[in-house]
Protein backbone atom coordinates (compact mmCIF):
# COMPACT_ATOMS: atom_id res chain seq x y z
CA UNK A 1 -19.77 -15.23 3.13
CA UNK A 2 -16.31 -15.60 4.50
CA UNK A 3 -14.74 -14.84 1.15
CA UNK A 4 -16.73 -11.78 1.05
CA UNK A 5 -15.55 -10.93 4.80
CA UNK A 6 -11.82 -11.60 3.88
CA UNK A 7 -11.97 -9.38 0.75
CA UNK A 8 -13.45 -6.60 2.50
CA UNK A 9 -10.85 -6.56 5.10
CA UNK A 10 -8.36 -6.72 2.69
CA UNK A 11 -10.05 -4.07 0.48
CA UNK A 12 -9.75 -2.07 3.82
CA UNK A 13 -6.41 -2.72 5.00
CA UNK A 14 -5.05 -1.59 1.03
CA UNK A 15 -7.01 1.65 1.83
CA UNK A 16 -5.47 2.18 5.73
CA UNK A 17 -2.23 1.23 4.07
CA UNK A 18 -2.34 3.63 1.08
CA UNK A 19 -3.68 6.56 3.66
CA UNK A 20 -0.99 5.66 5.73
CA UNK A 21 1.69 5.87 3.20
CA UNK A 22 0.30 9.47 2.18
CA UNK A 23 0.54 10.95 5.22
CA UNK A 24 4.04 9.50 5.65
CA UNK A 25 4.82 11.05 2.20
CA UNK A 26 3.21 14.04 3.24
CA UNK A 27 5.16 14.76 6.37
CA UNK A 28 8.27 14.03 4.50
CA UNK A 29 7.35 16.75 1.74
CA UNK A 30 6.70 19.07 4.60
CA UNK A 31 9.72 18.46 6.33
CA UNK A 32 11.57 18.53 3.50
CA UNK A 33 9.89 22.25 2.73
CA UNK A 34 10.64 23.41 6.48
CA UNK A 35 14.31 21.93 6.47
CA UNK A 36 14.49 24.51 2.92
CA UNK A 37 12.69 26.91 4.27
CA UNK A 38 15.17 27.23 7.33
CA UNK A 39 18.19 27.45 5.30
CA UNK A 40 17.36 31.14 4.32
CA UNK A 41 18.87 32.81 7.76
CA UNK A 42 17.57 36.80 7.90
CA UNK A 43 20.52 39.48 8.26
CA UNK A 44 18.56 42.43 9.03
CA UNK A 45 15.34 44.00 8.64
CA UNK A 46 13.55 47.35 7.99
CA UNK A 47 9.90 48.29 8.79
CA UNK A 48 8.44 51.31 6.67
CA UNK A 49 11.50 51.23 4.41
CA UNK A 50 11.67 49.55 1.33
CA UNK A 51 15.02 48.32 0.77
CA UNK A 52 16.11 47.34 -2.52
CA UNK A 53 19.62 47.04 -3.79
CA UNK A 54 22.33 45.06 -1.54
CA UNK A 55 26.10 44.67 -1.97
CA UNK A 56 28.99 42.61 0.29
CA UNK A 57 32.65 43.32 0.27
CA UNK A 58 35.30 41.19 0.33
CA UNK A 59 35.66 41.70 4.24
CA UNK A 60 32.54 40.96 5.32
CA UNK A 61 31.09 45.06 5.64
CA UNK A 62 27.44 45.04 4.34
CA UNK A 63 25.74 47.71 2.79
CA UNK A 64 22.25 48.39 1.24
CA UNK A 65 20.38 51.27 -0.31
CA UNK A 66 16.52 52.57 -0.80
CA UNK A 67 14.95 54.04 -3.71
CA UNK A 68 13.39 57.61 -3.19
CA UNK A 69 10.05 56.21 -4.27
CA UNK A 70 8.11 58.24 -1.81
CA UNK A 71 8.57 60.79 0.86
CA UNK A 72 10.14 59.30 3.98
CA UNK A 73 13.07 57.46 3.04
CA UNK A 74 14.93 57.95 5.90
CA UNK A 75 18.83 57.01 4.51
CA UNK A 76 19.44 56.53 1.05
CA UNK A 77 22.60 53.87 1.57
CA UNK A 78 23.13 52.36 4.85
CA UNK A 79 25.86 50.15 6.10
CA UNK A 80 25.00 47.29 8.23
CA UNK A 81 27.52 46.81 11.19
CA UNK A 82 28.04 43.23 12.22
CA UNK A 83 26.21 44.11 15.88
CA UNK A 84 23.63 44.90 13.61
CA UNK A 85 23.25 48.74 14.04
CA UNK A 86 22.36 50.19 10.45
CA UNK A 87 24.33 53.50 9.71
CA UNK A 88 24.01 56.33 7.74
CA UNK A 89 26.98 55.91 4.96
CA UNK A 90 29.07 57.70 4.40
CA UNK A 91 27.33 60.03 6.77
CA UNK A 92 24.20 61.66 7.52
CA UNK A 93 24.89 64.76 5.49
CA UNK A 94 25.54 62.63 2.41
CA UNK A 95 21.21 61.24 3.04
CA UNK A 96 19.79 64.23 4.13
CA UNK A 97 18.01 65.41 0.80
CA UNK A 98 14.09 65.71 0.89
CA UNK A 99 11.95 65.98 -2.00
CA UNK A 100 11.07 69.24 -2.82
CA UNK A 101 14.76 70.73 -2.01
CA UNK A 102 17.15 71.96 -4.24
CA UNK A 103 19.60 69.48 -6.02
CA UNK A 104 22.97 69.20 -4.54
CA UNK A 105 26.47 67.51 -6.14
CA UNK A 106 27.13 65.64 -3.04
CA UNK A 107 23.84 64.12 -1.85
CA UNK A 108 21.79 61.40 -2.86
CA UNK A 109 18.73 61.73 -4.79
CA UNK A 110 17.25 58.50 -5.60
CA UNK A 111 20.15 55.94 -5.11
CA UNK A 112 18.72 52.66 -6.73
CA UNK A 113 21.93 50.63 -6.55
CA UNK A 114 25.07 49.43 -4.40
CA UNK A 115 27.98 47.47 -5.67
CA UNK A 116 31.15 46.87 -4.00
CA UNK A 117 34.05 46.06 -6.01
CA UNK A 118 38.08 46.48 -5.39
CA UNK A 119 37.68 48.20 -2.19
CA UNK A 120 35.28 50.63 -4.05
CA UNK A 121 31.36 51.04 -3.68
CA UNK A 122 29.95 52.13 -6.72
CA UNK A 123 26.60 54.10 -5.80
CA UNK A 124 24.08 54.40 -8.68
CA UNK A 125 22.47 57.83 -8.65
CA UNK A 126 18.80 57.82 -10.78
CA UNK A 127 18.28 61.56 -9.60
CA UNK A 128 14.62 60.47 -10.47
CA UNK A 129 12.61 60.94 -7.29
CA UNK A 130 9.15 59.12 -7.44
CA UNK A 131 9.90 58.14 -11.03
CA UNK A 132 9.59 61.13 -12.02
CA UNK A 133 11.97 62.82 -14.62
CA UNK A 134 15.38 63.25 -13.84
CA UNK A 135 16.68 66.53 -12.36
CA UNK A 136 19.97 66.73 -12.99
CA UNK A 137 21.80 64.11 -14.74
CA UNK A 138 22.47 60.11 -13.42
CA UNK A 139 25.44 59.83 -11.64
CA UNK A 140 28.10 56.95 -10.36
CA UNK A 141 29.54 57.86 -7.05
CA UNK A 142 32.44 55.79 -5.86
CA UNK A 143 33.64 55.36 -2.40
CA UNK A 144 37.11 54.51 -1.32
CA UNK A 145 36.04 51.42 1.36
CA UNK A 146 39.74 52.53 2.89
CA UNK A 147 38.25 56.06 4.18
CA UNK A 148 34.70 56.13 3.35
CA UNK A 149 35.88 59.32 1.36
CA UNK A 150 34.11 59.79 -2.31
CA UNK A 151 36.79 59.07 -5.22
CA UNK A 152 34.87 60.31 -7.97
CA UNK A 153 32.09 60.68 -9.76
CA UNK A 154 31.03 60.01 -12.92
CA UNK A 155 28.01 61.93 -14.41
CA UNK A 156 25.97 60.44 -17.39
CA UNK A 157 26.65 62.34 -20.36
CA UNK A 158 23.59 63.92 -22.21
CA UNK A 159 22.91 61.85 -25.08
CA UNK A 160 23.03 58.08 -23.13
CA UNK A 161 20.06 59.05 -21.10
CA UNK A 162 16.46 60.62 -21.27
CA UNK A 163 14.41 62.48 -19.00
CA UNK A 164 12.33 59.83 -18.23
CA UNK A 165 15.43 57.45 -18.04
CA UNK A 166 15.49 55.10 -14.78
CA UNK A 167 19.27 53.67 -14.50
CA UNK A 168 18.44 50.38 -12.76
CA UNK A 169 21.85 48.49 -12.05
CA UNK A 170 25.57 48.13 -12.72
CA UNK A 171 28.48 45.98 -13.47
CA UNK A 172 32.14 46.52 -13.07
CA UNK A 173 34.34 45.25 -15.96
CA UNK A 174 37.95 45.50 -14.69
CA UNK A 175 39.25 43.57 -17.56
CA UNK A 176 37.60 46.23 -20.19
CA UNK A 177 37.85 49.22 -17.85
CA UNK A 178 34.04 49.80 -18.49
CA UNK A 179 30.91 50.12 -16.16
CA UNK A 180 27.60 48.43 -18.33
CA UNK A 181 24.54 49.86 -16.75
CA UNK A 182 20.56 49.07 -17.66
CA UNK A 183 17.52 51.75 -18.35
CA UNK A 184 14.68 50.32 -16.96
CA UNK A 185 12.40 53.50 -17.68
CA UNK A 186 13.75 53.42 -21.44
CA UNK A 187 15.18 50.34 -22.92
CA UNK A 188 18.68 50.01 -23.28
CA UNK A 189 22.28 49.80 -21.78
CA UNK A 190 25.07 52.58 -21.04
CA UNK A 191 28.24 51.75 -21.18
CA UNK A 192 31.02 54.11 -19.06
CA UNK A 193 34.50 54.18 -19.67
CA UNK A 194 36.31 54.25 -16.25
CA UNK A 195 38.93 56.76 -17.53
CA UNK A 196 37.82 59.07 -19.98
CA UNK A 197 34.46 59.44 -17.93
CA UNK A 198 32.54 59.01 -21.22
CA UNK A 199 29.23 57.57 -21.42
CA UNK A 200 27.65 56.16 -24.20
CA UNK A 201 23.62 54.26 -25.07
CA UNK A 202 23.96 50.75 -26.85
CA UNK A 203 20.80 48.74 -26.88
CA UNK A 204 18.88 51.59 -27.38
CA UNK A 205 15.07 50.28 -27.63
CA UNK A 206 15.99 47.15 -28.85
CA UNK A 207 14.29 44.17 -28.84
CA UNK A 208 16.60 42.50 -26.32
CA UNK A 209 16.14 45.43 -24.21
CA UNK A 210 12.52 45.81 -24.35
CA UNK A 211 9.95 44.76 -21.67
CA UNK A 212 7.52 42.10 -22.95
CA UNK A 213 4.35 42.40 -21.72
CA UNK A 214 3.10 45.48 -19.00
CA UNK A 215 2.23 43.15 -16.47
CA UNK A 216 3.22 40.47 -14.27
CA UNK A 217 0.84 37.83 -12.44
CA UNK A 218 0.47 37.07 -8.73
CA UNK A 219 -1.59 34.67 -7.74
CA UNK A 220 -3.57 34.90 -10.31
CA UNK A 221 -3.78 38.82 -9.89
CA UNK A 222 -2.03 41.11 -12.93
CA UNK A 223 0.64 43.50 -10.77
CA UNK A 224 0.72 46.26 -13.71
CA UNK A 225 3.58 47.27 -15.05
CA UNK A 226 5.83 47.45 -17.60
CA UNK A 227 9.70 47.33 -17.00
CA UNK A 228 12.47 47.22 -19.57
CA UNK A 229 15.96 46.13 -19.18
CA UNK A 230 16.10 45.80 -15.20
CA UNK A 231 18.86 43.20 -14.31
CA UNK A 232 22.46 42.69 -15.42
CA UNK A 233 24.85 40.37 -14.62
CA UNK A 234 28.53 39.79 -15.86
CA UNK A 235 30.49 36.32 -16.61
CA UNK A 236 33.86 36.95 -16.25
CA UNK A 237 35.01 33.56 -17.52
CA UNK A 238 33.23 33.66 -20.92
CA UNK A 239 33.36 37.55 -21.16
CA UNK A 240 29.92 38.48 -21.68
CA UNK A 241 27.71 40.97 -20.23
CA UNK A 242 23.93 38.98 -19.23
CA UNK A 243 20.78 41.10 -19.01
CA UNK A 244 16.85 40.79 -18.52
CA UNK A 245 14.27 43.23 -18.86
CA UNK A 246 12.08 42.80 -15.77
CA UNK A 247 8.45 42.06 -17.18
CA UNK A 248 9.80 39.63 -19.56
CA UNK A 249 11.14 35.98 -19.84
CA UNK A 250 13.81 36.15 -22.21
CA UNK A 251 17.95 35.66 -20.89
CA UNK A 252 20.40 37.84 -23.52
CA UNK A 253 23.79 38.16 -23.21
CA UNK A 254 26.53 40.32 -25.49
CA UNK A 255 30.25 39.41 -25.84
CA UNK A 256 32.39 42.35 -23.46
CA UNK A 257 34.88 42.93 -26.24
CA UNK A 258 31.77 44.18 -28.51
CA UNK A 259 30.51 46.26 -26.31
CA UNK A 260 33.92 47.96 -25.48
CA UNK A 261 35.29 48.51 -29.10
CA UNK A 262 32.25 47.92 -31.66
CA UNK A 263 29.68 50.16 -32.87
CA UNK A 264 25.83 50.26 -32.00
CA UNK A 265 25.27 48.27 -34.66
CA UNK A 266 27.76 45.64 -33.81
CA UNK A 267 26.37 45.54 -30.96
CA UNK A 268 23.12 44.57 -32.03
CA UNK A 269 24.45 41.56 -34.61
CA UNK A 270 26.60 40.20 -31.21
CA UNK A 271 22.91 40.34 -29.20
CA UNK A 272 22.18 36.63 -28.32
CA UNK A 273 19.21 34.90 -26.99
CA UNK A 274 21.07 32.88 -23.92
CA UNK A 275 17.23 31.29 -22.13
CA UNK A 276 13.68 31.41 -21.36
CA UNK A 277 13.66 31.88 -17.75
CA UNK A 278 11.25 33.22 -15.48
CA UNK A 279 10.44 36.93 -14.71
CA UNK A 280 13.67 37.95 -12.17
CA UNK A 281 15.07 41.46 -10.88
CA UNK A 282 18.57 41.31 -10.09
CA UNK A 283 20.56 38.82 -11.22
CA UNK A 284 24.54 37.68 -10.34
CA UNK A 285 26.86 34.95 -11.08
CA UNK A 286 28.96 32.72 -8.72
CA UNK A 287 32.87 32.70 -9.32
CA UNK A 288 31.67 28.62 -10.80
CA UNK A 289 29.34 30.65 -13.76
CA UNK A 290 26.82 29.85 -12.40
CA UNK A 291 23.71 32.35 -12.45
CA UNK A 292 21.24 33.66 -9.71
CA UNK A 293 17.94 35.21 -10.67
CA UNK A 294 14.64 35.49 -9.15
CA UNK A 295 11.31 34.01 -10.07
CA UNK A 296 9.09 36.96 -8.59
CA UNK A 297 5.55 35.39 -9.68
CA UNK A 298 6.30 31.96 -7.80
CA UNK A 299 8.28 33.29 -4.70
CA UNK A 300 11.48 31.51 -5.82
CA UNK A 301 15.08 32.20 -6.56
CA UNK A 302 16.63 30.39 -9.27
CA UNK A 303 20.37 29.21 -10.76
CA UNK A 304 21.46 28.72 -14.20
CA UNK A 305 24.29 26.24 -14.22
CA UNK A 306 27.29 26.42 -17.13
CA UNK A 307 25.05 23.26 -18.38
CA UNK A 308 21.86 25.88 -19.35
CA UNK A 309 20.14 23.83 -16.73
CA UNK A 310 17.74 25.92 -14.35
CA UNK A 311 17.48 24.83 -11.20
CA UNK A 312 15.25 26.17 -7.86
CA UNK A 313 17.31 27.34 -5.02
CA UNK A 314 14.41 27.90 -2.38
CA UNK A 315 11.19 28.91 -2.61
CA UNK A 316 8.26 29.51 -0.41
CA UNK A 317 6.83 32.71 1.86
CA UNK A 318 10.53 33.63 2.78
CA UNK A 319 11.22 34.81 -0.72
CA UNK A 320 9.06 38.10 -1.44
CA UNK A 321 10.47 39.70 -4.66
CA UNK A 322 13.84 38.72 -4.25
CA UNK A 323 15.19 42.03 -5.77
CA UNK A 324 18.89 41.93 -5.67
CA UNK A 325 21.55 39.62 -5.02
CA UNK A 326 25.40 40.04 -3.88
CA UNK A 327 27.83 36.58 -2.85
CA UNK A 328 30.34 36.48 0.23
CA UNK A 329 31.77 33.19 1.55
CA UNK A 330 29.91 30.98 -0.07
CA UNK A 331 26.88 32.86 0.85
CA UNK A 332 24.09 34.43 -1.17
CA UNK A 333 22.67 37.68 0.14
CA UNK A 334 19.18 39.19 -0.82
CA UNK A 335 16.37 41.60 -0.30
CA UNK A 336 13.10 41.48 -0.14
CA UNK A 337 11.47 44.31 -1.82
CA UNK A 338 8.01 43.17 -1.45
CA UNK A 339 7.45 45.59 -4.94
CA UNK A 340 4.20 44.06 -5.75
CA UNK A 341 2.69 43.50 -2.34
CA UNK A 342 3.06 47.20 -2.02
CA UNK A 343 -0.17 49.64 -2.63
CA UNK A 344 0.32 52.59 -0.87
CA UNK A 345 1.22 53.49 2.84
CA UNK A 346 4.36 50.83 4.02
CA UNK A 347 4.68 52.41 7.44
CA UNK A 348 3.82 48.77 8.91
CA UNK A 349 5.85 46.60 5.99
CA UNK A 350 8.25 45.34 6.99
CA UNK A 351 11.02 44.59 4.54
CA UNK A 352 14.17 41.96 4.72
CA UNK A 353 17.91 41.36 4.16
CA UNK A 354 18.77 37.37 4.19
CA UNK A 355 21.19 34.90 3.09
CA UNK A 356 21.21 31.80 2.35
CA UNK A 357 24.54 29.18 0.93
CA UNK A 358 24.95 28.74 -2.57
CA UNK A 359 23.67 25.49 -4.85
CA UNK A 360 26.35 23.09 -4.88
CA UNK A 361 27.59 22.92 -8.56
């Protein structure tokens, strides 16, 4: 009888100790998930305005943009002042066009993305209002940071585009003198010679280029859809231009000197399968080479070290799309486009700009 008392109050001291030890485990992981979940600091936020695209100069001035995918978009690029008052840029005149008006040279359309570079903001131009076709032609505008005066503008020339073309994103190539843009709405990249003005299609529904599937899944839910080549990214150090179609999982990447002086078919031989990563929007690299990207299903952002080891930045309910990134001071900047949480009216969504420090490599 007393053996039978002493193993049953051992039996229940193991159990006490083991429930114990789980709940001490437990309140570490949480912790641990809180101390991450802090590290993302918000910049600025907009309710009933779905901000997408974000860029950061080299001192400090912020600026972000929103796509004309329905009526209401009250400023198509905005600068963020650092007491936090969000202004029309480069004025109001510049944001004033509603749908329905007549096209103008020197007013946005349907600005989809924002990229500082040299003292230069290079604003991409869809002129494809509520996806619809394009009424002009895509444009580059670029912005001397100096004066806030526009520079020049580079128009898309006829045959690198289509009327139901949706020019996603851009890269600046300094070293080449070439601007490498992505057609989400048709598959394939446009290259853009800085002097000649010239624009030419590379890419051009190619597998590498190509969306995937039509879908992607949240929690357990299809969000419908099928995007082609969405994000771009460019390694300076290796010279080679990175890109992802959006509903997809597959990393490519082309060698800058290819794109530049070879011919479409080059191209294509030089096309090389780099990862399979998750799903991501935007992507960017670090000055280390290492890469940034999203994981939109699982709320995450991710980095690709040198290595070709993917690792998780943060993750959790502060990361909601994470649609494009930009890097200042050892800081990673990023939006929250909220793309598939949205249905219909967003007059109560409310929409983010955050940061957050960089993985150390």
């Amino acid at each position: 009888m007393k053996k039978s008392i002493y193993l049953l109050s051992l039996f229940i001291a193991v159990v006490y100790c083991k429930e114990a030890t789980n709940k001490t485990m437990n309140t570490e992981v949480l912790k641990q998930g809180d101390s991450i979940t802090k590290q993302v600091q918000q910049v600025a936020e907009f309710t009933g305005q779905q901000v997408t695209g974000v860029t950061v100069t080299s001192t400090e001035r912020i600026f972000v943009n929103f796509p004309r995918w329905r009526k209401g978009v009250e400023n198509s690029v905005v600068e963020i002042t650092k007491d936090n008052q969000k202004l029309a840029y480069p004025d109001e005149e510049w944001n004033s066009w509603e749908i329905g008006s007549a096209v103008e040279d020197q007013k946005f359309i349907g600005v989809q993305s924002v990229v500082a570079f040299e003292n230069k903001l290079y604003v991409l131009d869809t002129r494809s209002p509520l996806f619809g076709a394009v009424l002009d032609a895509p444009r580059l505008f670029v912005f001397n940071l100096s004066n806030d005066k526009l520079e020049k503008t580079y128009t898309l020339q006829k045959d690198s585009y289509y009327s139901n073309s949706y020019i996603n994103d851009l890269r600046v190539d300094a070293k080449n003198n070439k601007i490498y843009c992505t057609d989400s709405g048709r598959a394939g990249l446009i290259i853009l010679d800085m002097t000649s003005g010239k624009s030419t299609r590379v890419l051009d529904n190619h597998f590498s280029t190509k969306a995937e599937q039509s879908y992607l899944t949240f929690d357990n839910k299809k969000w419908e859809n099928t995007i082609n080549s969405d994000g771009i990214a460019l390694d300076t150090k290796n010279d080679l231009l990175y890109f992802h179609a959006l509903t997809g999982y597959s990393l490519y990447s082309v060698p800058t000197k290819g794109l530049a002086n070879s011919t479409n078919t080059e191209v294509e031989k030089s096309v090389k399968l780099v990862a399979k990563t998750a799903a991501p929007d935007g992507m960017i690299f670090d000055e280390n080479g290492t890469l940034y990207f999203a994981d939109l299903e699982n709320n995450k952002i991710m980095y690709r070290k040198q290595d070709g080891s993917i690792h998780t930045l943060v993750e959790g309910e502060k990361i909601r799309w994470a649609d494009t990134f930009s890097i200042y001071n050892n800081y990673l900047y990023f939006t929250n486009s909220r793309i598939n949480e949205v249905t219909a009216d967003i007059s109560n969504m409310t929409f983010t700009l955050n940061k957050i420090k960089l993985a150390n490599n």
